[in-house]
Protein backbone atom coordinates (compact mmCIF):
# COMPACT_ATOMS: atom_id res chain seq x y z
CA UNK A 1 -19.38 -5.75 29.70
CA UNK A 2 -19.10 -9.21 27.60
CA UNK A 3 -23.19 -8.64 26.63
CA UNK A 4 -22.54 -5.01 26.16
CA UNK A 5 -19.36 -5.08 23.83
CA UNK A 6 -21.08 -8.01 21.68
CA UNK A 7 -24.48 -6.33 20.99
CA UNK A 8 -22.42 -3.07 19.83
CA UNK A 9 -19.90 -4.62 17.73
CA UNK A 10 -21.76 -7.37 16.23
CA UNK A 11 -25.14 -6.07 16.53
CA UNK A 12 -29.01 -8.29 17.82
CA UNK A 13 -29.23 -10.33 14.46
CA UNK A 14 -26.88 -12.85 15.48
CA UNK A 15 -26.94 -12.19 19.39
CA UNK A 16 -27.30 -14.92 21.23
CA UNK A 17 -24.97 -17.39 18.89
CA UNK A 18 -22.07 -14.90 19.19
CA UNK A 19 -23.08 -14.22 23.02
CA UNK A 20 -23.21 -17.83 24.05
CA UNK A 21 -19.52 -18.89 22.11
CA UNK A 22 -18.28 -16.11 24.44
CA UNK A 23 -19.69 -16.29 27.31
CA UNK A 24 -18.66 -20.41 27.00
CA UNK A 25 -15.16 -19.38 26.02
CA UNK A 26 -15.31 -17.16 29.59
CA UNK A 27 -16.50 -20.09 31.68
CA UNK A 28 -14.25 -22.65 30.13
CA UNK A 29 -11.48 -20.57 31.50
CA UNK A 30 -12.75 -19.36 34.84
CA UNK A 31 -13.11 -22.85 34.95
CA UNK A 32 -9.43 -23.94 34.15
CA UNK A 33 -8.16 -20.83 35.95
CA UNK A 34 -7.95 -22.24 38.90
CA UNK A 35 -6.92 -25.84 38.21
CA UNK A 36 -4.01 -24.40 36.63
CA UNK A 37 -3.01 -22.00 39.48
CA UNK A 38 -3.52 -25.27 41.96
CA UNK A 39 -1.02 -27.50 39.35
CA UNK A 40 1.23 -25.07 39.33
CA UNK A 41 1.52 -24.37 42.61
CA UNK A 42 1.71 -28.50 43.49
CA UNK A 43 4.56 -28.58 40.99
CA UNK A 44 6.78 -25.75 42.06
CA UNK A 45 5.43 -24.76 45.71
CA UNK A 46 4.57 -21.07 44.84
CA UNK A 47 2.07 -19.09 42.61
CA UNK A 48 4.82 -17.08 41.18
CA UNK A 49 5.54 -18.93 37.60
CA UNK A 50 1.84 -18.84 36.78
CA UNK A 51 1.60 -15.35 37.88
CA UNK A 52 4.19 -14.23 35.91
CA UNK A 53 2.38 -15.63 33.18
CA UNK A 54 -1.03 -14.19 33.96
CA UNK A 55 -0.41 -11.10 34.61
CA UNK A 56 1.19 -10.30 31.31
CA UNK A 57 -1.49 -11.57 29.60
CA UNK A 58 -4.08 -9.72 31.74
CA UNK A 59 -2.36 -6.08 30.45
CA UNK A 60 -2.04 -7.31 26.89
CA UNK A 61 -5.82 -8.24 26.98
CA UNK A 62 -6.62 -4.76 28.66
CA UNK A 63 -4.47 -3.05 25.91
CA UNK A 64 -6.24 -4.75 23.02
CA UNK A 65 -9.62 -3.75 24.58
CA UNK A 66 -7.89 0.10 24.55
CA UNK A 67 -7.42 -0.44 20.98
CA UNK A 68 -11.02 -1.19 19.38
CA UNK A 69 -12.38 1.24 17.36
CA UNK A 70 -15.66 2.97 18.29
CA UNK A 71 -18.81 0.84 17.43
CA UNK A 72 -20.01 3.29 15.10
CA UNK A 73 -23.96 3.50 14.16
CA UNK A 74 -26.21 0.77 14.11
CA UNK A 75 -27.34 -1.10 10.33
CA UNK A 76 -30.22 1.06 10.22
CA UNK A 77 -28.39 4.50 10.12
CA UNK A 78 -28.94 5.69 13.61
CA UNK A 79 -27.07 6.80 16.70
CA UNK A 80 -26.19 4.03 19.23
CA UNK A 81 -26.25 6.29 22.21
CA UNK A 82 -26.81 9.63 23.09
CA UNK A 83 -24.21 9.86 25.89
């Protein structure tokens, strides 16, 4: 979905720049992810706190994707898809 959503809303010129930042961004924090979740839980004995956290954050995220706009037509002037 990540390569997908980038080459619609910010089109092939500048692909694999914007593509890589975001992709990194995405494995920094599957890589934190769990280091948190494992502090947390060593601090307080339950997943609960951080999971109160996340899961707020996982709706607002899923809203915000709800609320871009259609990607429109490519630069040159032409439909995107057909479906």
């Amino acid at each position: 979905m990540l390569a997908y959503l980038t080459s619609r809303y910010f089109g092939l010129r500048c692909f694999a720049q914007i593509f890589s930042t975001l992709f990194a961004a995405v494995m920094i924090a599957m890589g934190l992810g769990p280091l948190a979740f494992g502090a947390v839980f060593d601090a307080t004995g339950s997943y609960i706190a951080v999971l109160a956290i996340g899961a707020p954050i996982c709706l607002v995220a899923s809203g915000l994707v709800l609320l871009l706009s259609p990607y429109g037509q490519r630069a040159r002037g032409g439909q995107v898809s057909l479906t």
